[in-house]
C-alpha atoms as a PDB file:
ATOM      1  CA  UNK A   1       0.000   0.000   0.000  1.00  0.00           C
ATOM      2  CA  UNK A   2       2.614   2.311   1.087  1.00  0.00           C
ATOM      3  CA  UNK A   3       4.151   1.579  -2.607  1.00  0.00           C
ATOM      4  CA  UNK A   4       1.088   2.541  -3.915  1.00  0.00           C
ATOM      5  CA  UNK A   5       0.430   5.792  -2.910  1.00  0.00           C
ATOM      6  CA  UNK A   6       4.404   6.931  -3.349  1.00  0.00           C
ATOM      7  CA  UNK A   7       4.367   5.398  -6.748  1.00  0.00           C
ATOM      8  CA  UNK A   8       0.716   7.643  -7.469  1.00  0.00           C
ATOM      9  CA  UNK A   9       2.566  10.427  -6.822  1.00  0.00           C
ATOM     10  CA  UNK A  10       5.883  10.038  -8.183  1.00  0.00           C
ATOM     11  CA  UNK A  11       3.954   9.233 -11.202  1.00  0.00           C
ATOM     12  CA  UNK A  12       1.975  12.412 -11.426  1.00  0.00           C
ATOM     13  CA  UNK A  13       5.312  14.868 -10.609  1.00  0.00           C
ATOM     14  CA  UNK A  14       7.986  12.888 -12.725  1.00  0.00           C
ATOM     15  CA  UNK A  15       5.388  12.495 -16.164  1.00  0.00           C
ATOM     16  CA  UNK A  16       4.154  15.902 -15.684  1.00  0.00           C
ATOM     17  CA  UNK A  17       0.791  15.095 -15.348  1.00  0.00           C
ATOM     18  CA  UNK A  18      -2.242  17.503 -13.999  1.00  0.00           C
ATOM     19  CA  UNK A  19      -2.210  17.738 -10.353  1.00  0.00           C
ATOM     20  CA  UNK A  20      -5.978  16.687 -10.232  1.00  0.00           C
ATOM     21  CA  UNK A  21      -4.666  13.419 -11.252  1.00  0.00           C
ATOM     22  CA  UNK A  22      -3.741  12.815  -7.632  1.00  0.00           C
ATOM     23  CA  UNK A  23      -7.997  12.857  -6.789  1.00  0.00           C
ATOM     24  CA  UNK A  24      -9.642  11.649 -10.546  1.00  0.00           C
ATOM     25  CA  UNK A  25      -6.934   8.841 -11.953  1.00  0.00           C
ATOM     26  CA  UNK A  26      -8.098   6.154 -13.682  1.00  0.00           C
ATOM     27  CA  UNK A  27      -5.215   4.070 -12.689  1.00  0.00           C
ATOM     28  CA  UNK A  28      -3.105   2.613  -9.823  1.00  0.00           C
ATOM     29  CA  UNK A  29       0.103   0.873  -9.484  1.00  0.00           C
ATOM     30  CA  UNK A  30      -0.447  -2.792  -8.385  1.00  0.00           C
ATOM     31  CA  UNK A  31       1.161  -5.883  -8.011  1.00  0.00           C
ATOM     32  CA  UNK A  32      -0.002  -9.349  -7.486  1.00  0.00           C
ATOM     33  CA  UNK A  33      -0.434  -9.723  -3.689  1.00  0.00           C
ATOM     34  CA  UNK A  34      -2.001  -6.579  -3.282  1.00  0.00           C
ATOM     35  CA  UNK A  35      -4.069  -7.135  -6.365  1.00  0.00           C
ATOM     36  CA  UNK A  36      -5.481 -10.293  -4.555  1.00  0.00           C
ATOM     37  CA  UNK A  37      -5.767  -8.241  -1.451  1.00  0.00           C
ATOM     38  CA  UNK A  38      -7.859  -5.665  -3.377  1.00  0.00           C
ATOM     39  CA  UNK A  39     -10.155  -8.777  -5.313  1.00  0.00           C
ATOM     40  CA  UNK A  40      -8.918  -7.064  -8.187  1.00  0.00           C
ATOM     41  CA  UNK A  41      -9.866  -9.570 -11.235  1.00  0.00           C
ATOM     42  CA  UNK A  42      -7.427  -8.399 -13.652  1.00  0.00           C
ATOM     43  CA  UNK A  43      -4.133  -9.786 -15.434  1.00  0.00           C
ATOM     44  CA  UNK A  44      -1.213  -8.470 -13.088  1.00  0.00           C
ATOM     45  CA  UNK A  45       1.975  -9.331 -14.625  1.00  0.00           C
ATOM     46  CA  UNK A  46       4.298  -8.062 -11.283  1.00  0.00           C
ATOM     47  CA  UNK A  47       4.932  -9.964  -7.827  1.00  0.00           C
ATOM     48  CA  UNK A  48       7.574  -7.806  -6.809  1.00  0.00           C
ATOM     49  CA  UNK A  49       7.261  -3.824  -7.490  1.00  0.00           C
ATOM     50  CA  UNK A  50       3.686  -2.214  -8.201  1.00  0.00           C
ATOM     51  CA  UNK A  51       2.791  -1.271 -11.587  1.00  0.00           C
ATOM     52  CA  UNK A  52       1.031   0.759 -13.714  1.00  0.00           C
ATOM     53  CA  UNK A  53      -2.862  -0.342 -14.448  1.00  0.00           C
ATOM     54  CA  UNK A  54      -5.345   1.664 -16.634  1.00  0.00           C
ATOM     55  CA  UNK A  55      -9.164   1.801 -16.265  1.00  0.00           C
ATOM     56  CA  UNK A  56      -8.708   1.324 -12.539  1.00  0.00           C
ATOM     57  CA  UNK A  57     -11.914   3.061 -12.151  1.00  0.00           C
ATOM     58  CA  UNK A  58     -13.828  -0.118 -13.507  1.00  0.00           C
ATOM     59  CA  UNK A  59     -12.721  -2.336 -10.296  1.00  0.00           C
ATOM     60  CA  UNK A  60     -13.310   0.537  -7.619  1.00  0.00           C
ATOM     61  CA  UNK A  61      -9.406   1.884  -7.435  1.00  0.00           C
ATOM     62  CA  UNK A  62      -7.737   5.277  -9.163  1.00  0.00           C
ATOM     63  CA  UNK A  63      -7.046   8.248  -7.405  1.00  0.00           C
ATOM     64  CA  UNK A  64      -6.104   9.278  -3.362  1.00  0.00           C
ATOM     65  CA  UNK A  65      -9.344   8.813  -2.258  1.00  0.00           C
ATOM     66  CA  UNK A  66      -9.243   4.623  -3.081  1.00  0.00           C
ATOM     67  CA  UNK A  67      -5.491   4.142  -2.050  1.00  0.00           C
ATOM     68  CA  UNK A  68      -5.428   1.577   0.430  1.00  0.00           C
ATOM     69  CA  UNK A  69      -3.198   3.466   2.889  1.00  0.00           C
ATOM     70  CA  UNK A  70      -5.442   6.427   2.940  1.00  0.00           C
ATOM     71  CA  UNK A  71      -8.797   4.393   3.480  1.00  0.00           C
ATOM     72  CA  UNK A  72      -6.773   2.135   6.147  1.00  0.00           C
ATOM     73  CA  UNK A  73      -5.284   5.180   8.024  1.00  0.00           C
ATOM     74  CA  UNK A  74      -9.019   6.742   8.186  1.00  0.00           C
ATOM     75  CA  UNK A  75     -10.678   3.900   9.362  1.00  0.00           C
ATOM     76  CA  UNK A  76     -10.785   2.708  13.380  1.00  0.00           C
ATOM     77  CA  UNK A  77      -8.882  -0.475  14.385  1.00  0.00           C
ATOM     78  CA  UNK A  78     -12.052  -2.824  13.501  1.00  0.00           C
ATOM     79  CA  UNK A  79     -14.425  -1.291  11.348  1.00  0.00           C
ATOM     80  CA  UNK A  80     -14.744   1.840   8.982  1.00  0.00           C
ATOM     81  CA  UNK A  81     -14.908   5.348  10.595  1.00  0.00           C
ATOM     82  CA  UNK A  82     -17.367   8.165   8.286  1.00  0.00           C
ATOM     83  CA  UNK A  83     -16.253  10.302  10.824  1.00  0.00           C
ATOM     84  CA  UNK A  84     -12.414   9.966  10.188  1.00  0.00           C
ATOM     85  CA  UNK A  85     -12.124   9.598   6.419  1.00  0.00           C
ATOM     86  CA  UNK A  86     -14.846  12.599   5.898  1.00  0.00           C
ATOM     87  CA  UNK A  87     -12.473  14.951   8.769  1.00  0.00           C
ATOM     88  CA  UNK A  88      -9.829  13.829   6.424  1.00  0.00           C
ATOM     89  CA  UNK A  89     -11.591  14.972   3.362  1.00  0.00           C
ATOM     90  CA  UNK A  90     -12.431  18.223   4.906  1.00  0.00           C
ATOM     91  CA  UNK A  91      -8.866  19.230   6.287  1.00  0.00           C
ATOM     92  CA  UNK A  92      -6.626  17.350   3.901  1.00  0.00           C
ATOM     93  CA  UNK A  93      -8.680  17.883   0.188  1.00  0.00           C
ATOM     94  CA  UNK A  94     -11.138  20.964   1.417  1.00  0.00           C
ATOM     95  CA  UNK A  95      -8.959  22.766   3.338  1.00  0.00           C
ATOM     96  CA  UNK A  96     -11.602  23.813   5.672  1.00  0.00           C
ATOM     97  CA  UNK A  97     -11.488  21.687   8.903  1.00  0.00           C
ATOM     98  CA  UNK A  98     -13.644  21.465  11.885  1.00  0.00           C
ATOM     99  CA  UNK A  99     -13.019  22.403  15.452  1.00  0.00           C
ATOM    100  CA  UNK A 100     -11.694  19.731  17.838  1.00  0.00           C
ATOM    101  CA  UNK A 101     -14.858  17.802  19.278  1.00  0.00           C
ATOM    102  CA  UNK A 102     -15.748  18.976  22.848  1.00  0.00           C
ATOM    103  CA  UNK A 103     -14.836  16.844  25.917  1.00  0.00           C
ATOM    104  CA  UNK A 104     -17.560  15.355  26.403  1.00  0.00           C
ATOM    105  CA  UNK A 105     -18.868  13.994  22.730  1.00  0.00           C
ATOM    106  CA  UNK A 106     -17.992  10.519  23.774  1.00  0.00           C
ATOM    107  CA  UNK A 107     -16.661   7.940  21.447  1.00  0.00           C
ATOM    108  CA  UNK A 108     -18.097   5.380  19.278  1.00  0.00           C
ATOM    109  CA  UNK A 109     -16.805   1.262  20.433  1.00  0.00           C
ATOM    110  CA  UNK A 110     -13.637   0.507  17.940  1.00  0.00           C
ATOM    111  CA  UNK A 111     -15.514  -2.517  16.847  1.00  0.00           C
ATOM    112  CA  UNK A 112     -18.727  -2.454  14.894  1.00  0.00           C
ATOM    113  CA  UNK A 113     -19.689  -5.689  16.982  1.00  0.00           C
ATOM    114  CA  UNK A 114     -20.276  -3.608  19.781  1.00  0.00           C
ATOM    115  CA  UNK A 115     -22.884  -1.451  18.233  1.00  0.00           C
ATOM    116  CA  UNK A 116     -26.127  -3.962  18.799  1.00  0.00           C
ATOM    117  CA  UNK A 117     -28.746  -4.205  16.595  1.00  0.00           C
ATOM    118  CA  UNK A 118     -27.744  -0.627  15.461  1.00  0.00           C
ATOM    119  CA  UNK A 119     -25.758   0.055  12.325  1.00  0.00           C
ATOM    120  CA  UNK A 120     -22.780   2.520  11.904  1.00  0.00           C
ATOM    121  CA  UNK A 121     -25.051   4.954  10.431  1.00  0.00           C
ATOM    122  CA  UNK A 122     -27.634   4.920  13.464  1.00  0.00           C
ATOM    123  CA  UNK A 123     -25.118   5.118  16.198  1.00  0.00           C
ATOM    124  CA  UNK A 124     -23.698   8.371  14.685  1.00  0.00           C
ATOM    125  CA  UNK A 125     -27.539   9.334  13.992  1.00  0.00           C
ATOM    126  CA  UNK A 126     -28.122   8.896  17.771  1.00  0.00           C
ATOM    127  CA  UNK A 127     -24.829  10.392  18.574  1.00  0.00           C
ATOM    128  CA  UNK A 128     -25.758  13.869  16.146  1.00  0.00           C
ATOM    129  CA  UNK A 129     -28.946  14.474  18.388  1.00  0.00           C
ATOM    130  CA  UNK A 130     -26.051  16.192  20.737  1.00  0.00           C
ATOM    131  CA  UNK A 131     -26.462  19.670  19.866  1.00  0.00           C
ATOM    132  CA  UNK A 132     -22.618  20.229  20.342  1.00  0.00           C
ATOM    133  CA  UNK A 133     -22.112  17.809  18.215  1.00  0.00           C
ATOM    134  CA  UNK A 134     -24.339  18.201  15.645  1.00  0.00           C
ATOM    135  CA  UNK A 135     -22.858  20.881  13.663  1.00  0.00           C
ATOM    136  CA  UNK A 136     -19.266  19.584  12.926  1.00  0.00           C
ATOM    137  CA  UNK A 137     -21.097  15.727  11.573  1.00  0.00           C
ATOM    138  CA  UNK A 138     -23.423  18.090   9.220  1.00  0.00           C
ATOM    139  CA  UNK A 139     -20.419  18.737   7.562  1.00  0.00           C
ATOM    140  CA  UNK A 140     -17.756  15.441   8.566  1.00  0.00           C
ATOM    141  CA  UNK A 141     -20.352  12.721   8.034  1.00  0.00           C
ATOM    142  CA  UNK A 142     -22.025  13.009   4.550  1.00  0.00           C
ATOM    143  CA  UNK A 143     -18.131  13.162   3.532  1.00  0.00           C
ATOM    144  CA  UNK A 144     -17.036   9.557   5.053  1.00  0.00           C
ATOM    145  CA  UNK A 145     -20.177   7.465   4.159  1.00  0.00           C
ATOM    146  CA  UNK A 146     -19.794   7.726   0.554  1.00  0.00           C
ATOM    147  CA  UNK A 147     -16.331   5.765   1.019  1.00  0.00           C
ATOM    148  CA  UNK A 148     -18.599   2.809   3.328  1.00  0.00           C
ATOM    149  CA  UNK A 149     -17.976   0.295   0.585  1.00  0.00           C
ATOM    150  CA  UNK A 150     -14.350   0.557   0.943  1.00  0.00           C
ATOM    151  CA  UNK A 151     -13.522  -2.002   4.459  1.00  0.00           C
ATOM    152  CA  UNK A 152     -10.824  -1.121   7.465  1.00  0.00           C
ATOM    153  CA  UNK A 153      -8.296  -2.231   5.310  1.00  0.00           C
ATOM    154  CA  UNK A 154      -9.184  -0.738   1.891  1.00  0.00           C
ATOM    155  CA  UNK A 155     -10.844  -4.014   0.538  1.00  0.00           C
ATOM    156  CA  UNK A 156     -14.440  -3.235  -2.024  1.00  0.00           C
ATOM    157  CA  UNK A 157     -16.946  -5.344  -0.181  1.00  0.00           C
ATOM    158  CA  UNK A 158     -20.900  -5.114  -1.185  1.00  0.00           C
ATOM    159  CA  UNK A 159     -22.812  -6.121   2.453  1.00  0.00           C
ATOM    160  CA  UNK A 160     -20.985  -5.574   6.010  1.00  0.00           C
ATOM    161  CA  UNK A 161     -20.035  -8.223   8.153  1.00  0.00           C
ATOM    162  CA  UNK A 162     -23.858  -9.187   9.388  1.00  0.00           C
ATOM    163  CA  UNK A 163     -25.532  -8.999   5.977  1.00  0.00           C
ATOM    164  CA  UNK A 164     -26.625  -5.884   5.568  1.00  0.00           C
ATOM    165  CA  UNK A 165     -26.867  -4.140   2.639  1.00  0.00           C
ATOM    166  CA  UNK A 166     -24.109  -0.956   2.692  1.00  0.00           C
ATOM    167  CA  UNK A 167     -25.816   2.497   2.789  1.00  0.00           C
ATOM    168  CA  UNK A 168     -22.649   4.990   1.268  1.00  0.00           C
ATOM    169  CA  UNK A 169     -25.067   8.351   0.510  1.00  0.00           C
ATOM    170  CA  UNK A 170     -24.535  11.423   2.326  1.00  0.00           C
ATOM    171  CA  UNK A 171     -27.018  14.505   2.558  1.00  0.00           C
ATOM    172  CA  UNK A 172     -24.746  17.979   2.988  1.00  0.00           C
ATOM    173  CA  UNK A 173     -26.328  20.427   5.204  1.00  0.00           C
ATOM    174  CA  UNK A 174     -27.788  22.048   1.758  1.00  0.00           C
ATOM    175  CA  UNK A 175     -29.127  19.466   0.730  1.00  0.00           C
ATOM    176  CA  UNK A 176     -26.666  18.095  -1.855  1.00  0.00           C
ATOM    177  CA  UNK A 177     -26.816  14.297  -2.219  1.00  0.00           C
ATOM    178  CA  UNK A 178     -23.662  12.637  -2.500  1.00  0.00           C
ATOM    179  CA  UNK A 179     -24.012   8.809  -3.539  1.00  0.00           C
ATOM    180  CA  UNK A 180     -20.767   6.602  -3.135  1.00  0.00           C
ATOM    181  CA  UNK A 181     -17.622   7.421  -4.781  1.00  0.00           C
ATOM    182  CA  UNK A 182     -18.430   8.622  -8.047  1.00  0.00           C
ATOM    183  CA  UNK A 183     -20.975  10.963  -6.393  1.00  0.00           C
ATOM    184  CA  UNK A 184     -18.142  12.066  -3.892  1.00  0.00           C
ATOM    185  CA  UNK A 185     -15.704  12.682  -7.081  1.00  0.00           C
ATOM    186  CA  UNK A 186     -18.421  14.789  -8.763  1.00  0.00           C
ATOM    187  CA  UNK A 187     -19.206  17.043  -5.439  1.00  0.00           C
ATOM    188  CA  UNK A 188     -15.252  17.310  -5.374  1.00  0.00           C
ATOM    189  CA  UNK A 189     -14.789  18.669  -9.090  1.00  0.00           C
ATOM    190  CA  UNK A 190     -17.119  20.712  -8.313  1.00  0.00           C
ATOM    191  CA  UNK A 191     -15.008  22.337  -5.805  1.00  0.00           C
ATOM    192  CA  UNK A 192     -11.740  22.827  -8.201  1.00  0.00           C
ATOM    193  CA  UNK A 193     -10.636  26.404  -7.477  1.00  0.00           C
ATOM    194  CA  UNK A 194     -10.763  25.032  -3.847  1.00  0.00           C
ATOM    195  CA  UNK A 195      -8.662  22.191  -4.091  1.00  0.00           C
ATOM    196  CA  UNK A 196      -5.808  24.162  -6.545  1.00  0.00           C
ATOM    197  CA  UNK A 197      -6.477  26.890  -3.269  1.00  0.00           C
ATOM    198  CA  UNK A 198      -5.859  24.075  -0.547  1.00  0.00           C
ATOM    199  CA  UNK A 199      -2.899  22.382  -2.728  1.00  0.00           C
ATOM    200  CA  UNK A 200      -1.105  25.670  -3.118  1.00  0.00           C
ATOM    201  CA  UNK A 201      -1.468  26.565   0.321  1.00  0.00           C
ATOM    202  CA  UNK A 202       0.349  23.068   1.609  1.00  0.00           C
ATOM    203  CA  UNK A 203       2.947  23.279  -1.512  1.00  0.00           C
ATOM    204  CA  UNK A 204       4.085  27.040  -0.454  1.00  0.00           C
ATOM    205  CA  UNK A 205       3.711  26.077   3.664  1.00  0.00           C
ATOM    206  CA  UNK A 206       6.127  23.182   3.048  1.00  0.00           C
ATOM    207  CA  UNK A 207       8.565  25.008   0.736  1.00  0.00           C
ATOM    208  CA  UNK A 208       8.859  28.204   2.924  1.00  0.00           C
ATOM    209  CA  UNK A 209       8.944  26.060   6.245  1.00  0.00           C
ATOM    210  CA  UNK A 210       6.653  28.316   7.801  1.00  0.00           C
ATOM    211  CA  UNK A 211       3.062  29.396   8.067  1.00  0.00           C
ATOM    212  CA  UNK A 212       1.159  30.447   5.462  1.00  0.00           C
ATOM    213  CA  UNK A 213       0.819  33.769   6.095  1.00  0.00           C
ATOM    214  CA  UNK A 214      -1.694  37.051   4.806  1.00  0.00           C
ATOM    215  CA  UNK A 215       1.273  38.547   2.543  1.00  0.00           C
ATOM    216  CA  UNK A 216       1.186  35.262   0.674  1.00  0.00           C
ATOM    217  CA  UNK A 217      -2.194  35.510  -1.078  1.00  0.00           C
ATOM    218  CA  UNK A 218      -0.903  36.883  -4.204  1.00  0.00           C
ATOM    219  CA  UNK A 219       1.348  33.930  -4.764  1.00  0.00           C
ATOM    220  CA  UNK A 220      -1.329  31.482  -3.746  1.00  0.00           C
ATOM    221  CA  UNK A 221      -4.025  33.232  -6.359  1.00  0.00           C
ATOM    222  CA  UNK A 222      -1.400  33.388  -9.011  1.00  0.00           C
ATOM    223  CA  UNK A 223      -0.762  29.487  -8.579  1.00  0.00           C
ATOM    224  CA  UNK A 224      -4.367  28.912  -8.162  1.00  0.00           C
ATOM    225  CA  UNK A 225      -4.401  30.552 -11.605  1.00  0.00           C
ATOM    226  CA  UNK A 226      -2.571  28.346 -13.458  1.00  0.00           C
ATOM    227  CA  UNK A 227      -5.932  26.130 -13.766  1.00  0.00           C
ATOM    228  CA  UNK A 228      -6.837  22.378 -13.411  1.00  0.00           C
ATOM    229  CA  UNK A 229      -4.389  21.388 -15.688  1.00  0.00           C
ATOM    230  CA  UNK A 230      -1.232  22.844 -14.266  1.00  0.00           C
ATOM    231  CA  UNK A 231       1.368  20.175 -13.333  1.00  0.00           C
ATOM    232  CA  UNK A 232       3.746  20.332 -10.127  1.00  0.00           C
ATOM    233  CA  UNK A 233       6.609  21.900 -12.064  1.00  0.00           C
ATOM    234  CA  UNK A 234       3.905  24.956 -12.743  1.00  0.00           C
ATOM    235  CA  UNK A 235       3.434  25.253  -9.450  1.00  0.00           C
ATOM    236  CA  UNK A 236       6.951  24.681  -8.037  1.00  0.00           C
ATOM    237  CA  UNK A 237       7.975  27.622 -10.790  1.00  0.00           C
ATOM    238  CA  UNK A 238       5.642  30.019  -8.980  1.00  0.00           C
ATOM    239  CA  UNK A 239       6.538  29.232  -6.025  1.00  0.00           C
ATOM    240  CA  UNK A 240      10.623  29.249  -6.497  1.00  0.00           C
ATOM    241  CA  UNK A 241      10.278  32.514  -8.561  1.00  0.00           C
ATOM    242  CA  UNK A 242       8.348  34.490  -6.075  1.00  0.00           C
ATOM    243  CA  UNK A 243       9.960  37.296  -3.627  1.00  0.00           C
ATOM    244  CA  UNK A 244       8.751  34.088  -0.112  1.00  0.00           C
ATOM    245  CA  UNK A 245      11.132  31.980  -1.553  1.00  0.00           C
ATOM    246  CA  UNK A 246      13.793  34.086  -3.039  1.00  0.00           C
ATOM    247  CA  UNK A 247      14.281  36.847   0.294  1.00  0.00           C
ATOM    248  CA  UNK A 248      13.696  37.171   3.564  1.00  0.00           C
ATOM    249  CA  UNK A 249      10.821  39.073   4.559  1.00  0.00           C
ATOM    250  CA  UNK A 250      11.357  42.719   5.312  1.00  0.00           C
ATOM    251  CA  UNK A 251      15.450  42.159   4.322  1.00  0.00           C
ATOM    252  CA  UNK A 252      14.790  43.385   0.523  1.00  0.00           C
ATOM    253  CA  UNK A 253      17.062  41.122  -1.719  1.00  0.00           C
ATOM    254  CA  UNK A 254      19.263  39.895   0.905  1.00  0.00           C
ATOM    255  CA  UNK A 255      19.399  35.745   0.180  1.00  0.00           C
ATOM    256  CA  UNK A 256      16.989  33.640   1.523  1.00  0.00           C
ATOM    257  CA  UNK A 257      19.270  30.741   3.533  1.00  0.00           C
ATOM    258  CA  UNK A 258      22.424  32.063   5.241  1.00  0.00           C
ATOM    259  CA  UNK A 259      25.847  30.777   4.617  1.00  0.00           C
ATOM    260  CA  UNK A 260      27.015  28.110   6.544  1.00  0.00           C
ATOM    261  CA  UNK A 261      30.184  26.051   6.932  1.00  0.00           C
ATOM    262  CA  UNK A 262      29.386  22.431   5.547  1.00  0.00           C
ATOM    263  CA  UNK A 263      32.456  21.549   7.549  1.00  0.00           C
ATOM    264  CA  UNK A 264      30.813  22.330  10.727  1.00  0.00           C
ATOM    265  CA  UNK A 265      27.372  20.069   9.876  1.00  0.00           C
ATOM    266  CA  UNK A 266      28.578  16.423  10.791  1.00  0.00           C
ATOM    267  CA  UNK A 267      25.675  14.089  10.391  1.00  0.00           C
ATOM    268  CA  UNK A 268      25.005  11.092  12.534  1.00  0.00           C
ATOM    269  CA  UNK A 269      26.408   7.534  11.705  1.00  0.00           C
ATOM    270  CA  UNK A 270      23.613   6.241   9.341  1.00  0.00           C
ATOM    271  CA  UNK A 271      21.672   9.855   8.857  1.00  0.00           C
ATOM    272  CA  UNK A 272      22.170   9.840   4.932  1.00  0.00           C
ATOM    273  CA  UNK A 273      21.015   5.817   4.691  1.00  0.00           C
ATOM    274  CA  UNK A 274      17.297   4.985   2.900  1.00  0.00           C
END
């Protein structure tokens, strides 16, 4: 899995593909075992390293949102979590995340055993009639349950555990339906100046090693502006060109990393090993 996502990636950057590859692929690098893993019925000619397979989209894979490592880091330790996978969708893809619950919202049982005769959808039902709580699941919930057909572990399955059919709609608090995965990619392209918005933001926090501040707006609308099918070297030219990256703030064209003696940086035994 972890092979999958970095080879995603690495494909997108070093072919120069569009960045909203990363979400809307219609492929994914596989190999045999976690072909199996997946049920994927199709020819897989690698046992070793992952490779690349077209027209994912036709047996439920493509794209971050269907990587196993993403749906198995979103998920609690025995059963799926709406809650955690649509947080994730909201901070990590939106941009706009919630507040921390409060103290007292409680937590649902790790394992979906645990619930009764209720289902996952009508323990976080009862749990919503907490006014506190209400307001963040409006937003979390109809996020996560479009991705219920995906298990703990990333695996497509069609009924849970006790037979019961799998209910992966979500209602936004406008009233937008959102059915499954293709209905979660539509609500998502939908949302494209957003995502460019929440991509740029991350790219320019990471390569400035600070926060993204007021003063960089300009740079983050310019990248933004590049459109949906600007690649990461678009965006890493904006970013390296700009006056951030290039100065330090208030210190006019003085250089942006002072000059150190490499002779005095010894690294640890090991520190430069993969």
């Amino acid at each position: 899995m972890y092979d999958e996502a970095i080879s995603l990636f690495e494909h997108v950057i070093r072919r120069n593909r569009p960045v909203r590859e990363i979400l809307f692929a219609d492929y994914a690098f596989l190999n045999q075992p976690l072909a199996t893993f997946y049920g994927v019925k199709k020819e897989i000619k690698s046992t070793g390293p992952v490779e690349l397979v077209e027209g994912a989209g036709a047996f439920q894979r493509g794209g971050l949102l269907r990587l196993g490592a993403i749906l198995t880091a979103t998920s609690a330790p025995l059963r799926t979590s709406p809650v955690k996978r649509g947080d994730w969708v909201l901070r990590r893809i939106l941009g706009t995340p919630v507040p921390p619950p409060p103290a007292d919202a409680g937590k649902l049982p790790a394992d979906d055993k645990d619930f009764g005769a209720l289902s996952l959808r009508e323990r976080l039902e009862a749990h919503k009639r907490n006014a506190s709580c209400a307001g963040c699941h409006t937003r979390i919930d109809p996020l996560g349950f479009p991705l219920e057909h995906y298990d703990s572990t990333g695996r497509w399955r069609e009924l849970y555990a006790d037979g019961k059919p799998i209910d992966d709609s979500g209602v936004l608090s406008d009233h937008t339906q959102i059915a499954g995965i293709p209905g979660l990619l539509d609500y998502l392209k939908g949302k494209d100046d957003q995502l460019r918005r929440t991509l740029a933001t991350k790219l320019i926090g990471y390569a400035l090693g600070r926060t993204v501040q007021a003063s960089d707006q300009l740079l983050i609308d310019r990248m933004v502006a590049t459109g949906g099918d600007a690649t990461f070297s678009d965006l890493a030219a904006e970013i390296v060109t700009s006056r951030q990256f290039r100065t330090h703030a208030g210190r006019g064209d003085a250089p942006a990393v002072p000059v150190v003696k490499t002779a005095a940086l010894k690294p640890p035994n090991g520190a430069f090993a993969r």
